[in-house]
C-alpha atoms as a PDB file:
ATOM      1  CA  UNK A   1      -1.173 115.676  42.331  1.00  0.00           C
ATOM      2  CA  UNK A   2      -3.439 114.416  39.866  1.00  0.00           C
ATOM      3  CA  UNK A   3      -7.281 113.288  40.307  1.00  0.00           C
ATOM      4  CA  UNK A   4      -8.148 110.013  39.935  1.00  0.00           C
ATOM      5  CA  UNK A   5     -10.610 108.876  36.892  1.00  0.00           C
ATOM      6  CA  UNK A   6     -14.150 109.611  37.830  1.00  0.00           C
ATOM      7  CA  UNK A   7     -15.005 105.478  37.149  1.00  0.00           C
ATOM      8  CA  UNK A   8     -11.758 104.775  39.395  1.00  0.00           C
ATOM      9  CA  UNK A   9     -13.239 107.175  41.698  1.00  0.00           C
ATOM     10  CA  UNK A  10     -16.892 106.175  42.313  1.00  0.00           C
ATOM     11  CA  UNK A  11     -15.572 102.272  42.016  1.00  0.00           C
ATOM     12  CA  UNK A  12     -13.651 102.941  45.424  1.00  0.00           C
ATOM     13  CA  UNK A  13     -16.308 104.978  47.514  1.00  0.00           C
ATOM     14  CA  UNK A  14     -18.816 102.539  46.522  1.00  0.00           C
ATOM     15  CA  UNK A  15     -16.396  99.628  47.919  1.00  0.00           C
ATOM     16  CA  UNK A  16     -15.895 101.486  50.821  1.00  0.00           C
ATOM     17  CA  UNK A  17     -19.034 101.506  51.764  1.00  0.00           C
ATOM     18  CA  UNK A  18     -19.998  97.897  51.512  1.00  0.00           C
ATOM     19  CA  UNK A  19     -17.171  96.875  53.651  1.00  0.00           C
ATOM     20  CA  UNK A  20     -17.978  99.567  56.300  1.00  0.00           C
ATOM     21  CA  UNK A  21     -21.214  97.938  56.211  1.00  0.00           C
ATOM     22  CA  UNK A  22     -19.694  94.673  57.075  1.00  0.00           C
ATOM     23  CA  UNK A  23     -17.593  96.652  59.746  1.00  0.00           C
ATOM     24  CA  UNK A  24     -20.992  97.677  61.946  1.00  0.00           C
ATOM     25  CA  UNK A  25     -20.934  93.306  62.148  1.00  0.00           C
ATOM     26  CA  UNK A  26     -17.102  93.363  62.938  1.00  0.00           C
ATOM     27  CA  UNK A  27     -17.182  95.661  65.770  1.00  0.00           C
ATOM     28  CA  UNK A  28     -20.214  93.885  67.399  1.00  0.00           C
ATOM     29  CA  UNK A  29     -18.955  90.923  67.423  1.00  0.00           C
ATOM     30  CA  UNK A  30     -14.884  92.423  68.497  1.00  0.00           C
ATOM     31  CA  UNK A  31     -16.929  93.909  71.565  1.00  0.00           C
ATOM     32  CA  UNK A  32     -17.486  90.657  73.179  1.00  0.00           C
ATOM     33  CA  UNK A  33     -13.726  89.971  73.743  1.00  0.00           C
ATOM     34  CA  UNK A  34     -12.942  93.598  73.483  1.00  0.00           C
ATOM     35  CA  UNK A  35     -13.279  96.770  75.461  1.00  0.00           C
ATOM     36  CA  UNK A  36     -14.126  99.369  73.093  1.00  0.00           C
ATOM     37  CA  UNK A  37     -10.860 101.445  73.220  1.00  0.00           C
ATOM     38  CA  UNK A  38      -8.945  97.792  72.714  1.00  0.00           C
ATOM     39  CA  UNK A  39     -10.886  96.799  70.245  1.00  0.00           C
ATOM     40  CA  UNK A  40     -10.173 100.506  68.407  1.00  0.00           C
ATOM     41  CA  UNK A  41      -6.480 100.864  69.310  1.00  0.00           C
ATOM     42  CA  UNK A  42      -6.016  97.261  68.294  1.00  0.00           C
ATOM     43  CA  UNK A  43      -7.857  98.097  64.688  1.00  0.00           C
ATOM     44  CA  UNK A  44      -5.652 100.953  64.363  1.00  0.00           C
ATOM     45  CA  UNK A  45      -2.281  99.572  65.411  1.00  0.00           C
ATOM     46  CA  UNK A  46      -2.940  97.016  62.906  1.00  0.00           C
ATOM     47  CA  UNK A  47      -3.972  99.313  60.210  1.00  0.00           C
ATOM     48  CA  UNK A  48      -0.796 101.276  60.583  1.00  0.00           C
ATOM     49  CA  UNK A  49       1.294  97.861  60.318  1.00  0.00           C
ATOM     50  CA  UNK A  50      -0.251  97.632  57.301  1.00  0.00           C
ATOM     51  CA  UNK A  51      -0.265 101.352  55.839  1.00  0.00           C
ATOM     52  CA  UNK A  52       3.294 102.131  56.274  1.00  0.00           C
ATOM     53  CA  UNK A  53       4.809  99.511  54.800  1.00  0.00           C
ATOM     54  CA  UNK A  54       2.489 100.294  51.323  1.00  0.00           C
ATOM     55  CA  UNK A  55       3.643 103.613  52.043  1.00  0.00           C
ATOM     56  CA  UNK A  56       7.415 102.952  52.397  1.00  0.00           C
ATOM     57  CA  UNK A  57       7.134 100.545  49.401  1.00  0.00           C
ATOM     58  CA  UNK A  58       4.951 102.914  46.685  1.00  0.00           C
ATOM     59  CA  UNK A  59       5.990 106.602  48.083  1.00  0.00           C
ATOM     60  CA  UNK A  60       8.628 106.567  50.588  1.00  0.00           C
ATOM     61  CA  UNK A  61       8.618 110.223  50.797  1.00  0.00           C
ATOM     62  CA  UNK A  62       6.468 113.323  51.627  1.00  0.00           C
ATOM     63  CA  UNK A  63       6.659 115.121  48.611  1.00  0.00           C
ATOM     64  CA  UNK A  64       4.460 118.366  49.064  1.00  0.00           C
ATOM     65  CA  UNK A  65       4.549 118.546  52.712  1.00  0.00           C
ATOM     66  CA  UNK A  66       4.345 121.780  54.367  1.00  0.00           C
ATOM     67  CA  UNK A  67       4.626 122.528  58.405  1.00  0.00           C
ATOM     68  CA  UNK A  68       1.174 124.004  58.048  1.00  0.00           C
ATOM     69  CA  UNK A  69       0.051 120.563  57.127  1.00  0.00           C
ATOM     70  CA  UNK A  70       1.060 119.429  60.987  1.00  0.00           C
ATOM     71  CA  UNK A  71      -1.826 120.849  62.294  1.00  0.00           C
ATOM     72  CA  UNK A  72      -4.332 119.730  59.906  1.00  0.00           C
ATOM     73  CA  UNK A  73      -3.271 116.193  59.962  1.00  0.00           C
ATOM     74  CA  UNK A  74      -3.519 116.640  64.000  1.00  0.00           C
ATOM     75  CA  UNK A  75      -7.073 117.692  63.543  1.00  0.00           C
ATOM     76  CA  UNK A  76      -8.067 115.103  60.921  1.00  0.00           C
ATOM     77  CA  UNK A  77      -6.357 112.841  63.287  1.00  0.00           C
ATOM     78  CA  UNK A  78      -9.329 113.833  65.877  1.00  0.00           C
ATOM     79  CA  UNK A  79     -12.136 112.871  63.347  1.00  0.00           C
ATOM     80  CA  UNK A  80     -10.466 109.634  62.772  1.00  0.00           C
ATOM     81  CA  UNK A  81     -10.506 108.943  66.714  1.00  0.00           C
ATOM     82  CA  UNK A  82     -14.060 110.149  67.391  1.00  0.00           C
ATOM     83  CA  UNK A  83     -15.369 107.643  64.245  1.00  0.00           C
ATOM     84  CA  UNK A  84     -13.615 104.630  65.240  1.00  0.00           C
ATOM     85  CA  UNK A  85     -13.849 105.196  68.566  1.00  0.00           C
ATOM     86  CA  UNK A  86     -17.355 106.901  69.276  1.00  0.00           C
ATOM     87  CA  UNK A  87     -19.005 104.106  67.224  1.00  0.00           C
ATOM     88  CA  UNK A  88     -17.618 101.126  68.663  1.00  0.00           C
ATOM     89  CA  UNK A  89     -18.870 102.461  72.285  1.00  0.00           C
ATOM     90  CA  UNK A  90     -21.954 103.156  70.495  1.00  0.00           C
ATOM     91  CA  UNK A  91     -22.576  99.747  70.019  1.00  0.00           C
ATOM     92  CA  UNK A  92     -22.217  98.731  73.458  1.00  0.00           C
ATOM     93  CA  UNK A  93     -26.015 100.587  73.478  1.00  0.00           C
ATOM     94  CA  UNK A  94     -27.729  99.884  69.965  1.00  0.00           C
ATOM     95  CA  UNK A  95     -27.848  97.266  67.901  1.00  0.00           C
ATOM     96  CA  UNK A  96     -25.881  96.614  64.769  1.00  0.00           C
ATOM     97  CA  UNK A  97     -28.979  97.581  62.511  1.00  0.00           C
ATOM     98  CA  UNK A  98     -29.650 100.805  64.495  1.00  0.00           C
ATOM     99  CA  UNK A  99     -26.384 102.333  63.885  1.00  0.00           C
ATOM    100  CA  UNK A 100     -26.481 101.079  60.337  1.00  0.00           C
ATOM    101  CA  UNK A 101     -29.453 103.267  59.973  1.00  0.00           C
ATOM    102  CA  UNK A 102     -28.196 105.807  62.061  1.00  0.00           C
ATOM    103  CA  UNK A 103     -24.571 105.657  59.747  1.00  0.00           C
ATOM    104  CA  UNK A 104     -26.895 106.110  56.692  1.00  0.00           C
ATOM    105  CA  UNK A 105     -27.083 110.117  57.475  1.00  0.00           C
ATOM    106  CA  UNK A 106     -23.618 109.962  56.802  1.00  0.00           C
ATOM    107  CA  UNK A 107     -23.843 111.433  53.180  1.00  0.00           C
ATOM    108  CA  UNK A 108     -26.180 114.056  53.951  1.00  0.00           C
ATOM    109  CA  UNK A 109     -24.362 115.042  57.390  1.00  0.00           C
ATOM    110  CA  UNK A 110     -21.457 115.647  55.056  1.00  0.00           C
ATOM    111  CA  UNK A 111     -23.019 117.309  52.565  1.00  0.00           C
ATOM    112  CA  UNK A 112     -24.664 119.730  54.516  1.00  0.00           C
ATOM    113  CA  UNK A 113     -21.524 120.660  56.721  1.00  0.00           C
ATOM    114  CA  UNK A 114     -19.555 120.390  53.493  1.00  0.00           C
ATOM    115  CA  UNK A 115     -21.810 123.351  52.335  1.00  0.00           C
ATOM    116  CA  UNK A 116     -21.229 125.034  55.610  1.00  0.00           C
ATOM    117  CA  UNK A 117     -17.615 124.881  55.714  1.00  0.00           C
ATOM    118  CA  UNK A 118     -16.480 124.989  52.076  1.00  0.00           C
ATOM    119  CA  UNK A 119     -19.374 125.618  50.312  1.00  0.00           C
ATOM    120  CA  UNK A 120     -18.875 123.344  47.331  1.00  0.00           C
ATOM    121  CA  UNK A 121     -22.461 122.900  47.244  1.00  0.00           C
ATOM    122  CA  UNK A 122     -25.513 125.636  48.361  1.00  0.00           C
ATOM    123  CA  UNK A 123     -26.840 125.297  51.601  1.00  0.00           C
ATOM    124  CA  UNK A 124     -30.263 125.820  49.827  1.00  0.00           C
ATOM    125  CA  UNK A 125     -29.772 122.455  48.057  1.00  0.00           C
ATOM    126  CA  UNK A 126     -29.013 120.428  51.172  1.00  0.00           C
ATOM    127  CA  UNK A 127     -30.725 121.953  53.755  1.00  0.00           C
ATOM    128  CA  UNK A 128     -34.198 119.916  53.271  1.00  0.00           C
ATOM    129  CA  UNK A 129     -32.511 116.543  52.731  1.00  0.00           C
ATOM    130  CA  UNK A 130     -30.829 117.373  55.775  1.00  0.00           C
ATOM    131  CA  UNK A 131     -34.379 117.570  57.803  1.00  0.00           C
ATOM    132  CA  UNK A 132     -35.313 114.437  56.569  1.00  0.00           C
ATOM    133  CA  UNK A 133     -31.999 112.183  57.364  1.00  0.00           C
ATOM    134  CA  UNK A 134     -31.688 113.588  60.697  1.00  0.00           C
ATOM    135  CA  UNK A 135     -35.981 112.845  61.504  1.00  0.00           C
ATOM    136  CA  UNK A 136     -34.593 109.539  60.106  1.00  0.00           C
ATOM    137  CA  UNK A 137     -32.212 109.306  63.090  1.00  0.00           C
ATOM    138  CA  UNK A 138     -34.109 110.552  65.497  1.00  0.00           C
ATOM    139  CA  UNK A 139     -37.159 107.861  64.500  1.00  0.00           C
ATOM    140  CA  UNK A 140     -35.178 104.961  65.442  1.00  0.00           C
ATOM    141  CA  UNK A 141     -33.031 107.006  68.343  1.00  0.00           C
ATOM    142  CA  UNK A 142     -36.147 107.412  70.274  1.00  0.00           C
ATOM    143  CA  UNK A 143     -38.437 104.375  69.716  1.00  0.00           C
ATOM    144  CA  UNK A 144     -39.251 101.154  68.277  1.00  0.00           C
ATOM    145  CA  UNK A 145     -35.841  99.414  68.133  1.00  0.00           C
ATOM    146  CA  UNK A 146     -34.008  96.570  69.411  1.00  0.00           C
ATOM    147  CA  UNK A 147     -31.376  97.661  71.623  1.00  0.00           C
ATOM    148  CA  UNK A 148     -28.373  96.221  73.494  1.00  0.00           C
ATOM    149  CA  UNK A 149     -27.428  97.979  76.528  1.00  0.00           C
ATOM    150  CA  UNK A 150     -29.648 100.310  79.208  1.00  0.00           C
ATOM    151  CA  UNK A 151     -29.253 103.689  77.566  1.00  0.00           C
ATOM    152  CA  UNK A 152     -29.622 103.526  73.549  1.00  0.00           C
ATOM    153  CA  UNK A 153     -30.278 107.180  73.476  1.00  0.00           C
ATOM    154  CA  UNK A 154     -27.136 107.427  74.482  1.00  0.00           C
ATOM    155  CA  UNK A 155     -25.487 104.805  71.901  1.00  0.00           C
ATOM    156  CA  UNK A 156     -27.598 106.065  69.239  1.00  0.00           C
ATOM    157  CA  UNK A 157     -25.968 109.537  69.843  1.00  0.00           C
ATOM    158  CA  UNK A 158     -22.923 108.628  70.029  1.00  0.00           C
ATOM    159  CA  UNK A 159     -22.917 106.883  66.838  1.00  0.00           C
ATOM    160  CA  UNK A 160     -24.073 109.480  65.632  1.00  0.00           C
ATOM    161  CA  UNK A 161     -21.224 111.875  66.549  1.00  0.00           C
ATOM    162  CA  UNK A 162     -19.242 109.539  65.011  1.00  0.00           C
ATOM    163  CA  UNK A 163     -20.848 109.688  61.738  1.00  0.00           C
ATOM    164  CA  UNK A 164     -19.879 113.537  62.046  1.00  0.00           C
ATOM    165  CA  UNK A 165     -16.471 113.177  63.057  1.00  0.00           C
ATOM    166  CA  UNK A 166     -16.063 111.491  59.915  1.00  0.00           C
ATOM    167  CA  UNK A 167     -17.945 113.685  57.778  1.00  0.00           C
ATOM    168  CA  UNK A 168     -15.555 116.506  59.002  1.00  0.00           C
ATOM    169  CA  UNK A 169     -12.641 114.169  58.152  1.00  0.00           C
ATOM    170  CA  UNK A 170     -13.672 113.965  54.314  1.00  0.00           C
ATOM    171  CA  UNK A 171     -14.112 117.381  54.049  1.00  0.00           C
ATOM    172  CA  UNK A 172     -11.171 118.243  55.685  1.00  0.00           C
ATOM    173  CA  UNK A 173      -9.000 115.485  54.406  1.00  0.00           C
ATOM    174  CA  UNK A 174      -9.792 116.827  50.268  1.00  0.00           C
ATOM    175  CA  UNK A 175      -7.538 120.353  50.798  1.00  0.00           C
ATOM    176  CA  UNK A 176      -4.725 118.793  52.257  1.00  0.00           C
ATOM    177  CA  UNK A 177      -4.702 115.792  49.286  1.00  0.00           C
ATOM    178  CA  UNK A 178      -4.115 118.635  47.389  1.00  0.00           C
ATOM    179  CA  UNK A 179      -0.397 118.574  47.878  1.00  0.00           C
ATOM    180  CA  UNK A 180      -0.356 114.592  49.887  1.00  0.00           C
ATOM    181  CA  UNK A 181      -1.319 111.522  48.443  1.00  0.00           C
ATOM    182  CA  UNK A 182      -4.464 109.866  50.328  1.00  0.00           C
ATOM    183  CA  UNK A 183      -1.876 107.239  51.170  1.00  0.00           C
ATOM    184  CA  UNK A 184       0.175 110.044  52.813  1.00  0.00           C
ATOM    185  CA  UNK A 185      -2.912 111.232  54.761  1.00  0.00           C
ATOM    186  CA  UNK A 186      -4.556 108.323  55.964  1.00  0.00           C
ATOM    187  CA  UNK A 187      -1.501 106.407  58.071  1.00  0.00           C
ATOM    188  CA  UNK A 188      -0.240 110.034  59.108  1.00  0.00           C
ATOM    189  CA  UNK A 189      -4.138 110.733  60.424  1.00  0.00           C
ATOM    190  CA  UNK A 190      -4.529 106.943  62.072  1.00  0.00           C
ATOM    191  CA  UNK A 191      -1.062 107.615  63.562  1.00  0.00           C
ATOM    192  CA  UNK A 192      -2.324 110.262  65.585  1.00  0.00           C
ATOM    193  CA  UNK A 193      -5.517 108.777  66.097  1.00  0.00           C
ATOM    194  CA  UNK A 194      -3.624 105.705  67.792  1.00  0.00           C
ATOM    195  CA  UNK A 195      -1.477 108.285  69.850  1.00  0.00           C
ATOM    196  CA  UNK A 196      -4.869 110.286  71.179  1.00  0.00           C
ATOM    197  CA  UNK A 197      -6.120 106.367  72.445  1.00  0.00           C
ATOM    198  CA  UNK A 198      -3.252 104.569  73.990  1.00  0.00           C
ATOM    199  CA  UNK A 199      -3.699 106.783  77.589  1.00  0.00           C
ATOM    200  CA  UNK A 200      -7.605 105.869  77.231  1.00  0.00           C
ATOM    201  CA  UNK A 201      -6.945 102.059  77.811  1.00  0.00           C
ATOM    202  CA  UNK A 202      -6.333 102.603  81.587  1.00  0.00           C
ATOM    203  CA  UNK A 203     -10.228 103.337  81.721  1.00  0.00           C
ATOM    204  CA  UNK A 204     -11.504 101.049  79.644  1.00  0.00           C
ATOM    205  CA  UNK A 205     -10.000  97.308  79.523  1.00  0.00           C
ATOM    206  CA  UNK A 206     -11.494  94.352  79.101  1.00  0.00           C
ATOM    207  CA  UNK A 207      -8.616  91.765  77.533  1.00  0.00           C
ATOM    208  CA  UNK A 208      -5.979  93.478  79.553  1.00  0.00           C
ATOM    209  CA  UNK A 209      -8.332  92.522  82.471  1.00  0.00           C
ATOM    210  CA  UNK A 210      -8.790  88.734  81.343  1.00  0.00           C
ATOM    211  CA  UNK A 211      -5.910  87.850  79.229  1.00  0.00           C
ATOM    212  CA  UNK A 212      -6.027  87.032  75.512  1.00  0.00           C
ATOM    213  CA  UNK A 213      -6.909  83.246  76.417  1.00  0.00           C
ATOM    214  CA  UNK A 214     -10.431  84.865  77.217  1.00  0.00           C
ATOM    215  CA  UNK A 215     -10.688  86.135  73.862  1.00  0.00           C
ATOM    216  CA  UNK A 216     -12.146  84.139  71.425  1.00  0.00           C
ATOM    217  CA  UNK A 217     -11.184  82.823  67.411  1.00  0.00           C
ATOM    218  CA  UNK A 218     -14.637  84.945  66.224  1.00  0.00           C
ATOM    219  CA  UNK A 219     -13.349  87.671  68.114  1.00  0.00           C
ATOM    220  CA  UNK A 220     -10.147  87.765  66.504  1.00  0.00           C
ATOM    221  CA  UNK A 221     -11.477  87.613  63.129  1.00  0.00           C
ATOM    222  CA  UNK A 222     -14.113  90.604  63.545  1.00  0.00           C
ATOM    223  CA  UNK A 223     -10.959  92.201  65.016  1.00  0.00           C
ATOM    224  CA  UNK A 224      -8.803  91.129  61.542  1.00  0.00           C
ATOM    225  CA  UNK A 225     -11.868  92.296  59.360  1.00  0.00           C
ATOM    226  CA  UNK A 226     -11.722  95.831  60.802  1.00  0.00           C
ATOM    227  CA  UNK A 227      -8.004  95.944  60.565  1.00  0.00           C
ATOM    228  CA  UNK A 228      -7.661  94.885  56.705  1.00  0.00           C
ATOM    229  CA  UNK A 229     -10.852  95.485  55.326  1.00  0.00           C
ATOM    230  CA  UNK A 230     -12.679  98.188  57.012  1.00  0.00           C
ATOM    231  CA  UNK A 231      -9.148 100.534  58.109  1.00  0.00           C
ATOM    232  CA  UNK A 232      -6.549  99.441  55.369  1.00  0.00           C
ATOM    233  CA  UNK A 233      -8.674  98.734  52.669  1.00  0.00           C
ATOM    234  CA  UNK A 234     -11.661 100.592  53.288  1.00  0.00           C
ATOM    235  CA  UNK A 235     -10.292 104.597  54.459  1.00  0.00           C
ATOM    236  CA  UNK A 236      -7.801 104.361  51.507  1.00  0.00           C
ATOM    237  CA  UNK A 237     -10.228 103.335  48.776  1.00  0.00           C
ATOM    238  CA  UNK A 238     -12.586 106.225  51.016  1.00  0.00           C
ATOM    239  CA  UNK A 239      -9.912 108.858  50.575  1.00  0.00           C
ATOM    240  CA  UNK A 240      -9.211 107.841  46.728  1.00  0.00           C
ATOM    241  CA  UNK A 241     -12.682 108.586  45.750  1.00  0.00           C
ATOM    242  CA  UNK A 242     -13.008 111.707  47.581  1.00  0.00           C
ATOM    243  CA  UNK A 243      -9.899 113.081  45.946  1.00  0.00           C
ATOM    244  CA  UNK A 244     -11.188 112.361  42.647  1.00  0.00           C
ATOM    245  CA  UNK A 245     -15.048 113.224  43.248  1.00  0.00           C
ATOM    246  CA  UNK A 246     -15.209 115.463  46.381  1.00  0.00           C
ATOM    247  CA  UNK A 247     -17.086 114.830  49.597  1.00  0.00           C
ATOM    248  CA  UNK A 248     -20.695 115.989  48.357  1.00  0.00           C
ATOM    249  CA  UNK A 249     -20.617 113.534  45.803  1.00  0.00           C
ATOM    250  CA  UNK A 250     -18.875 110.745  47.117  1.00  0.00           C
ATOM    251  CA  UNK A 251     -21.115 111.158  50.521  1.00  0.00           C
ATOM    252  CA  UNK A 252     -24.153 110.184  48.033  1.00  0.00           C
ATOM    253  CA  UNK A 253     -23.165 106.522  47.582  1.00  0.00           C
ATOM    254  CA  UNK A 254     -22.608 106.163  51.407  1.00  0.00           C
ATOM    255  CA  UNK A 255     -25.925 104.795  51.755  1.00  0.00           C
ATOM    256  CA  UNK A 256     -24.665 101.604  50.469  1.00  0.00           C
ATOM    257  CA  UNK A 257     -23.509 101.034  54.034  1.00  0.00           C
ATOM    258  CA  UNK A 258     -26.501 101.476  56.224  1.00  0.00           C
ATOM    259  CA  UNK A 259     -27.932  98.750  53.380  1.00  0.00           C
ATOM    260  CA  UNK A 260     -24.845  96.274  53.690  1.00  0.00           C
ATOM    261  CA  UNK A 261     -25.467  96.673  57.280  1.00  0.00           C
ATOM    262  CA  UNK A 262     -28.349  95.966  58.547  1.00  0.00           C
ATOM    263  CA  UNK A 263     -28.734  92.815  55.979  1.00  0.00           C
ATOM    264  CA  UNK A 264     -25.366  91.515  57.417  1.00  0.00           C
ATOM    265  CA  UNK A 265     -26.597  92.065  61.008  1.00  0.00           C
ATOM    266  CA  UNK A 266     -30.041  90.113  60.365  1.00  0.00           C
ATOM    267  CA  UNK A 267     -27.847  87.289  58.971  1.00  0.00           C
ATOM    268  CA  UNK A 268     -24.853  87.085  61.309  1.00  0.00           C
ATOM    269  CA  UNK A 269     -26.307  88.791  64.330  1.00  0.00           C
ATOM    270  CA  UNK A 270     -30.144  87.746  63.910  1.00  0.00           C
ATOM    271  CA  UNK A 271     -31.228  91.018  64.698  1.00  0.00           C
ATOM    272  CA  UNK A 272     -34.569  91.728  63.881  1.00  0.00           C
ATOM    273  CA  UNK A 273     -35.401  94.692  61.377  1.00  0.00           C
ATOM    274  CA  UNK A 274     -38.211  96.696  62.515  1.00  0.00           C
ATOM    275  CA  UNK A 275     -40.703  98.944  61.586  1.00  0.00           C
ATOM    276  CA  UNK A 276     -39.057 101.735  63.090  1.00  0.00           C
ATOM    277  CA  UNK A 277     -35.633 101.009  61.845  1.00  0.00           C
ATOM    278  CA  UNK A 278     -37.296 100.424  57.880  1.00  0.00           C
ATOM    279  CA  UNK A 279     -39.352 104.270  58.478  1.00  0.00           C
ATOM    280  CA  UNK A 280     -35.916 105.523  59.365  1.00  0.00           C
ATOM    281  CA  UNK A 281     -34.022 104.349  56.595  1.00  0.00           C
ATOM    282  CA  UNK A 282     -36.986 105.642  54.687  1.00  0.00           C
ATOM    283  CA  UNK A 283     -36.760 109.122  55.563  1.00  0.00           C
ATOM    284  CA  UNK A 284     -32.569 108.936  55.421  1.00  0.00           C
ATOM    285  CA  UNK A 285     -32.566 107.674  52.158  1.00  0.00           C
ATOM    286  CA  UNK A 286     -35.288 109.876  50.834  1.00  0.00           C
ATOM    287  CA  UNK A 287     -33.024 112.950  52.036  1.00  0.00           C
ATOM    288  CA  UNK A 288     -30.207 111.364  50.253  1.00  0.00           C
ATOM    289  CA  UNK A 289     -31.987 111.405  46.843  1.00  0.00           C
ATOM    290  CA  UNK A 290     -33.194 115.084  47.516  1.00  0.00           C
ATOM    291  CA  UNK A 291     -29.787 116.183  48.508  1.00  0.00           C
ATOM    292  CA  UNK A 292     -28.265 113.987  45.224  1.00  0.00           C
ATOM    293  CA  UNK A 293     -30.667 115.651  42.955  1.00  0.00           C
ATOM    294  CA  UNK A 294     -30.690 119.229  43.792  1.00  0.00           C
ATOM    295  CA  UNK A 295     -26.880 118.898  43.729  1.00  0.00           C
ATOM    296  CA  UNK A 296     -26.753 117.436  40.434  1.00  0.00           C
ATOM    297  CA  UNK A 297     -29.280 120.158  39.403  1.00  0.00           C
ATOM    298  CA  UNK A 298     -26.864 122.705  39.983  1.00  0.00           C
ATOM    299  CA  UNK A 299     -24.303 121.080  39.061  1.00  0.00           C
ATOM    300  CA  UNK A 300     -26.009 121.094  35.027  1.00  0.00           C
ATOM    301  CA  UNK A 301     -26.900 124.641  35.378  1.00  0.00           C
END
């Protein structure tokens, strides 16, 4: 299938990451009507209601698929669970700005494992970026930040993981759009992602507990943001730029949604921004530029 245009390209990561921004707010504010696993198989349901119909309507068809492809989708599938899912229990711990911070390692995570598993890019121009996101992480995982919950080490880390299980997903996801549209791969992915969550809701329920009438309108409508915006909208513009630009470089402008963050959660949230939490932005964002500009180094030579 063809590539998209390189403006096309880098005009749909870089709205993908201001409404993931704008997602870290959502789920916050879903969590106080939600359980976390409601609040992600409800984000996902709707997401599919949404995806399959564009599907059946532009596409209607697999054209390209392979049974090899079964298994890949299965394990994409995974890093679409452990994001949505990881995060949102994440933020049961930390704050909204935290794990905007902490979701601003996301272009370097996936550069550097990107290097690892495909090697698109050298490890040697990743590797110190890499040190300086992930002290970036650590800084406001350990200290200095306002957190909601008992054990933020522990919501820090998970949000973490999620950050991961998404980097994995973009660099798996680019081999398989090889022969699918993104279209193709992102409702077959959140399909199994959905699947994986609907026997988790028997541990976790908070609605299902209550009722709906103890959910209320603001909850709904963080609930409708990460349904439209941050799952439809957002993972398909995500998975259009990568095809056309390729994880490493499409991770770069990712740090548009740590920003987008933690200004949305000062505003909506009043949560305060920190020392800690502006060091570790610092240091992420510094390893983003080093990792950006050895790559594009190479890249000339």
């Amino acid at each position: 299938m063809a590539s998209p245009s390189f403006a096309l390209a880098y005009g749909a990561i870089v709205a993908a990451a201001v409404l993931w921004g704008g997602s870290i707010v959502a789920q916050k504010l879903a969590l106080g009507g939600f359980s976390a696993v409601e609040a992600s198989v409800l984000r996902d349901i709707g997401g599919l209601a949404i995806l399959l119909p564009t599907w059946w309507w532009q596409e209607g068809r697999m054209d390209g698929f392979v049974r090899s492809d079964v298994r890949t989708l299965c394990l994409l599938g995974l890093g679409v669970l452990g994001n949505h899912l990881l995060i949102l229990i994440g933020l049961k711990y930390v704050s909204g700005a935290v794990a905007g911070v902490i979701i601003g390692s996301a272009p370097v995570v996936t550069a550097l494992l990107s290097s690892l598993l495909i090697q698109d890019v050298p490890l040697r121009a990743v590797w110190l970026g890499g040190l300086l996101s992930f002290a970036g992480v650590g800084l406001v995982s350990t200290a200095g930040f306002h957190a909601a919950g008992e054990q933020p080490l522990l919501g820090g880390a998970l949000v973490f993981l999620g950050v991961v299980s998404w980097a994995l997903y973009s660099i798996g996801s680019r081999t398989v759009m090889e022969r699918l549209s993104p279209l193709t791969v992102n409702w077959t992915t959140l399909l199994v992602a959905t699947l994986l969550q609907i026997p988790l809701l028997w541990t976790d329920r908070k609605m299902l507990q209550a009722g709906m009438s103890s959910v209320a309108a603001a909850d709904w409508l963080a609930l409708g943001y990460l349904i439209v915006f941050a799952t439809a909208i957002a993972q398909q513009a995500w998975l259009f730029g990568v095809k056309g630009i390729g994880p490493s470089r499409a991770s770069v402008w990712g740090n548009l949604t740590p920003v987008a963050a933690i200004a949305l959660s000062a505003l909506i949230l009043r949560e305060a921004v920190g020392p800690a939490e502006a060091a570790g932005i610092g240091f992420i964002l510094l390893g983003v530029w080093v990792v950006h500009r050895r790559t594009a180094r190479l890249a000339r030579v």
